[in-house]
Structures are given as C-alpha cells and as structure tokens.
C-alpha atoms as a PDB file:
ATOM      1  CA  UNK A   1      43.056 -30.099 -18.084  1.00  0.00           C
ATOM      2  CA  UNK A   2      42.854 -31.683 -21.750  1.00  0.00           C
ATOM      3  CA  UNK A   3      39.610 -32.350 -21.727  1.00  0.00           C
ATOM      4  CA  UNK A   4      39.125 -28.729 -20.680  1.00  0.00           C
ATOM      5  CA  UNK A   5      39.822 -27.302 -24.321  1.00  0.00           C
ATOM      6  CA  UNK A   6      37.268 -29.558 -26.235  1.00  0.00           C
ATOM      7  CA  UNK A   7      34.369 -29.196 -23.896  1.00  0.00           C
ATOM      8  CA  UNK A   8      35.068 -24.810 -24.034  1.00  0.00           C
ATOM      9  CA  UNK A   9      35.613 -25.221 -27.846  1.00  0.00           C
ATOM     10  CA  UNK A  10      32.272 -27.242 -27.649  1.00  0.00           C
ATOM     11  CA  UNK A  11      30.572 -25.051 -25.303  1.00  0.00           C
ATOM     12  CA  UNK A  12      31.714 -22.379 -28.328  1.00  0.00           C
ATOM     13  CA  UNK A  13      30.251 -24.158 -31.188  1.00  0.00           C
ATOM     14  CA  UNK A  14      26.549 -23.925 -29.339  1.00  0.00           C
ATOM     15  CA  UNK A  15      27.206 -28.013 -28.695  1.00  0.00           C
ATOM     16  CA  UNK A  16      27.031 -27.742 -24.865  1.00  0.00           C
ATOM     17  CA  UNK A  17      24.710 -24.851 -23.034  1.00  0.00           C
ATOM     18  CA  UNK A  18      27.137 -22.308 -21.243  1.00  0.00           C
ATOM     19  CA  UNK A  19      25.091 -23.144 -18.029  1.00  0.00           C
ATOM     20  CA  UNK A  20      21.974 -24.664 -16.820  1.00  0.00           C
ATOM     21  CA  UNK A  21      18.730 -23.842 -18.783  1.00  0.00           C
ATOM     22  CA  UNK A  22      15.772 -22.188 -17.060  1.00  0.00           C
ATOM     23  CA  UNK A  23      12.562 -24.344 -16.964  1.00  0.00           C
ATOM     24  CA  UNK A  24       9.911 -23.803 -19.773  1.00  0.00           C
ATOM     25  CA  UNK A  25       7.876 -20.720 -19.417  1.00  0.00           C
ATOM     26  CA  UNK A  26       4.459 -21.654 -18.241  1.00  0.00           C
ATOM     27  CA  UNK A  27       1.638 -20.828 -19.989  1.00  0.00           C
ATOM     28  CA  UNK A  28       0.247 -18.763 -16.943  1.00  0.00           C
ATOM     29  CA  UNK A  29       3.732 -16.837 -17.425  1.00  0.00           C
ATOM     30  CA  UNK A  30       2.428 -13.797 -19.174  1.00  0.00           C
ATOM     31  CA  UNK A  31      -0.447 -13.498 -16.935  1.00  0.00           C
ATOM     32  CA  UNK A  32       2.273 -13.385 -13.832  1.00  0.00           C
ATOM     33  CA  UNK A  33       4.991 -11.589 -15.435  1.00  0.00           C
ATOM     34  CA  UNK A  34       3.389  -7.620 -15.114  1.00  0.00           C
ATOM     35  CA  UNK A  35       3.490  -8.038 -11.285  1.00  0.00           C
ATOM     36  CA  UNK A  36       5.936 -10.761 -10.364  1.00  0.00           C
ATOM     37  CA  UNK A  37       7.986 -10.525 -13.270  1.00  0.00           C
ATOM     38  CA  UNK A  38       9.645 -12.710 -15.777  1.00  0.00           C
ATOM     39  CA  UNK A  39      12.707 -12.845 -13.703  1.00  0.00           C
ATOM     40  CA  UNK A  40      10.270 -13.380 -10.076  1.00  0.00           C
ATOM     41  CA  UNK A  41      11.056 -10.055  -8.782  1.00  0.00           C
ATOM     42  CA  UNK A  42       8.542  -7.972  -7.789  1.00  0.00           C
ATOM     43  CA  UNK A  43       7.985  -4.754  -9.644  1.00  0.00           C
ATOM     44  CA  UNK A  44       7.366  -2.347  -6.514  1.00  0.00           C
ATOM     45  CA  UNK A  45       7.208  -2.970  -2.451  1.00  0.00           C
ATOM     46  CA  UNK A  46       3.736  -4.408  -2.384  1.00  0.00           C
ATOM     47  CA  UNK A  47       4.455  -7.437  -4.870  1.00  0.00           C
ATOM     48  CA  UNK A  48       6.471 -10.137  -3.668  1.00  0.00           C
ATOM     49  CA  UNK A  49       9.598 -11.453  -4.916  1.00  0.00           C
ATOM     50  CA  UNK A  50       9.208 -15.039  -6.224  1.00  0.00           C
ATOM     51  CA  UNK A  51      12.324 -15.619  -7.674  1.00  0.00           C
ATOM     52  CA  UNK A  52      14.572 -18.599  -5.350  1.00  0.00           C
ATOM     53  CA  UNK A  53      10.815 -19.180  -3.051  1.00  0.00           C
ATOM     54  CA  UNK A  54      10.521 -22.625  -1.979  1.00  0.00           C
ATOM     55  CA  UNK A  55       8.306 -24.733  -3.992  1.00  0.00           C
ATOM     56  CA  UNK A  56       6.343 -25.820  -1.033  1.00  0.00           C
ATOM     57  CA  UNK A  57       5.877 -22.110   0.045  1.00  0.00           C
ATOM     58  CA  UNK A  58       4.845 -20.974  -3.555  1.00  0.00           C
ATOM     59  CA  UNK A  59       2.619 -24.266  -3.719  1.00  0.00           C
ATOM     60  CA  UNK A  60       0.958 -23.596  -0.863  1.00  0.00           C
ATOM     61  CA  UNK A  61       0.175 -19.886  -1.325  1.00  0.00           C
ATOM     62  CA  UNK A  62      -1.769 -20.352  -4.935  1.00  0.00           C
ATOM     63  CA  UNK A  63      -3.685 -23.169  -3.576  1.00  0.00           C
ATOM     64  CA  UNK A  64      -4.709 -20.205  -0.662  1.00  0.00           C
ATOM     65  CA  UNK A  65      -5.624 -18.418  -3.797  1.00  0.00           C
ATOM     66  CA  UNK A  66      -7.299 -20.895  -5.399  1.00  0.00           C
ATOM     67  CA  UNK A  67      -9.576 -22.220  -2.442  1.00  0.00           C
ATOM     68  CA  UNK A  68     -10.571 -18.399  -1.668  1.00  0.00           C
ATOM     69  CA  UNK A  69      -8.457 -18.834   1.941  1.00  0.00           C
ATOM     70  CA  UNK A  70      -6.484 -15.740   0.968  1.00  0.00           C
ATOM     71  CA  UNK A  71      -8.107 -12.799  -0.961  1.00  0.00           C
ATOM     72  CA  UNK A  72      -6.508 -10.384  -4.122  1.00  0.00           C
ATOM     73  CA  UNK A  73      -8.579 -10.203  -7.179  1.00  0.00           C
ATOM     74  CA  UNK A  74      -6.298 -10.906  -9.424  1.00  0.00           C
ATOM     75  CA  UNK A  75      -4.896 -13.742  -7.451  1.00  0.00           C
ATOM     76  CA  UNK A  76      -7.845 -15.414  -6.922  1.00  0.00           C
ATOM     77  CA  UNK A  77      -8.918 -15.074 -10.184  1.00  0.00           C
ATOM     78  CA  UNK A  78      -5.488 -16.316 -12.051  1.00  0.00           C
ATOM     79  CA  UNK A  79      -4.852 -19.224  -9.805  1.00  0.00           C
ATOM     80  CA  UNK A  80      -8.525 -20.257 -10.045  1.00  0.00           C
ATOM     81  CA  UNK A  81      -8.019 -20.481 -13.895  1.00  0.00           C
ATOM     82  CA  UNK A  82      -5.327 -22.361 -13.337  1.00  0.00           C
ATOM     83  CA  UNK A  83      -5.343 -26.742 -13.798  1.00  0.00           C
ATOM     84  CA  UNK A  84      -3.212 -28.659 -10.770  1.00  0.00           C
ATOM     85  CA  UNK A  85      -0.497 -29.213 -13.854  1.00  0.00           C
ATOM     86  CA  UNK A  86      -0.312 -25.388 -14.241  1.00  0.00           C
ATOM     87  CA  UNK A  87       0.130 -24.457 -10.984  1.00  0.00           C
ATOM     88  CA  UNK A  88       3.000 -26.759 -10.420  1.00  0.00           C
ATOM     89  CA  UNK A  89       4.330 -25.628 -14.041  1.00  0.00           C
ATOM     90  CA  UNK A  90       4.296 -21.692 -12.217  1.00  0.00           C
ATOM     91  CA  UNK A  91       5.568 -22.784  -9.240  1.00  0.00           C
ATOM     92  CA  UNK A  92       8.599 -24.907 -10.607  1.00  0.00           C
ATOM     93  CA  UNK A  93       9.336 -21.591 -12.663  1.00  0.00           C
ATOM     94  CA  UNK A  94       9.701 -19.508 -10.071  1.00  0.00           C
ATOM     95  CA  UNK A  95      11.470 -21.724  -7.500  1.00  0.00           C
ATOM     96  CA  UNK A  96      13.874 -22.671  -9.827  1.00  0.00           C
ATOM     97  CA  UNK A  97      15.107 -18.795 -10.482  1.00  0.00           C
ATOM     98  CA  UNK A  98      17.721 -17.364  -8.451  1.00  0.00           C
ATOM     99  CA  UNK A  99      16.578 -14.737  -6.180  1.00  0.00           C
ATOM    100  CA  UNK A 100      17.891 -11.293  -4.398  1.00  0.00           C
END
C-alpha cells in the first residue's frame, strides 16, 4: 500500500503512462483508417472490424490481397503498395486494439 501513493502521484506528474500505450501508427494508417478506422472498427456492415483480430488472421488476409487470391480494389491495391515491414506494422496495429 505505500508504494501505492508515489507510483499514483507519479502516474500524476506524466512520469508513468496511466496504461499501456498503443503501437505506433503505421504509415499505411491513413490509407486504412476511412474504412477500418483508426480505432479497427468498421464504419458500416460491409467493412470488417479489425480491432482485437488475430495477427495470424489479419496476416494472412493482406497477403490474400497482396497475391491477387482475394479481390477488392482498394484492397488489392493498398496491400500491394505495401513492403513485408508495413504489412506487419498494420497488422500489429490492429491486433493489438481491443475490439467489440
């Protein structure tokens, strides 16, 4: 318990984060965000959620993209533009958000 008043006094002063920092925002962010959102959740029924996917799920998906194995425009297009370090970077953003 007395180490419980320095560490909220420190948490205060900006010294310690109140909680767990999201990951960096991709650079590929802004071209997700008007569908899938900042926060990974879909803006109307046809867009999926993101937000709390497993990596492996997400992972797998964009490189379906990617290759041409599954087909949406934009999709393809984005994750085509994307390196391998930027696809991880988008899929380690999403997975790591809490979902519905």
């Amino acid at each position: 318990m007395r180490f419980l008043l320095p560490a909220m006094v420190a948490m205060l002063a900006g010294l310690l984060p109140a909680s767990a920092e999201p990951p960096a925002a991709p650079r590929f962010l802004l071209a997700c965000a008007p569908c899938h959102g900042f926060d990974g959740i879909g803006h109307d029924d046809r867009t999926p959620n993101l937000a709390g996917q497993h990596r492996d799920y997400l992972h797998s998906q964009l490189a379906a993209f990617r290759a041409g194995q599954r087909k949406h425009p934009q999709m393809n297009f984005f994750s085509g533009q994307m390196t391998p370090e930027e696809l991880h970077e988008i899929v380690d953003y999403y997975s790591a958000l809490s979902g519905r």
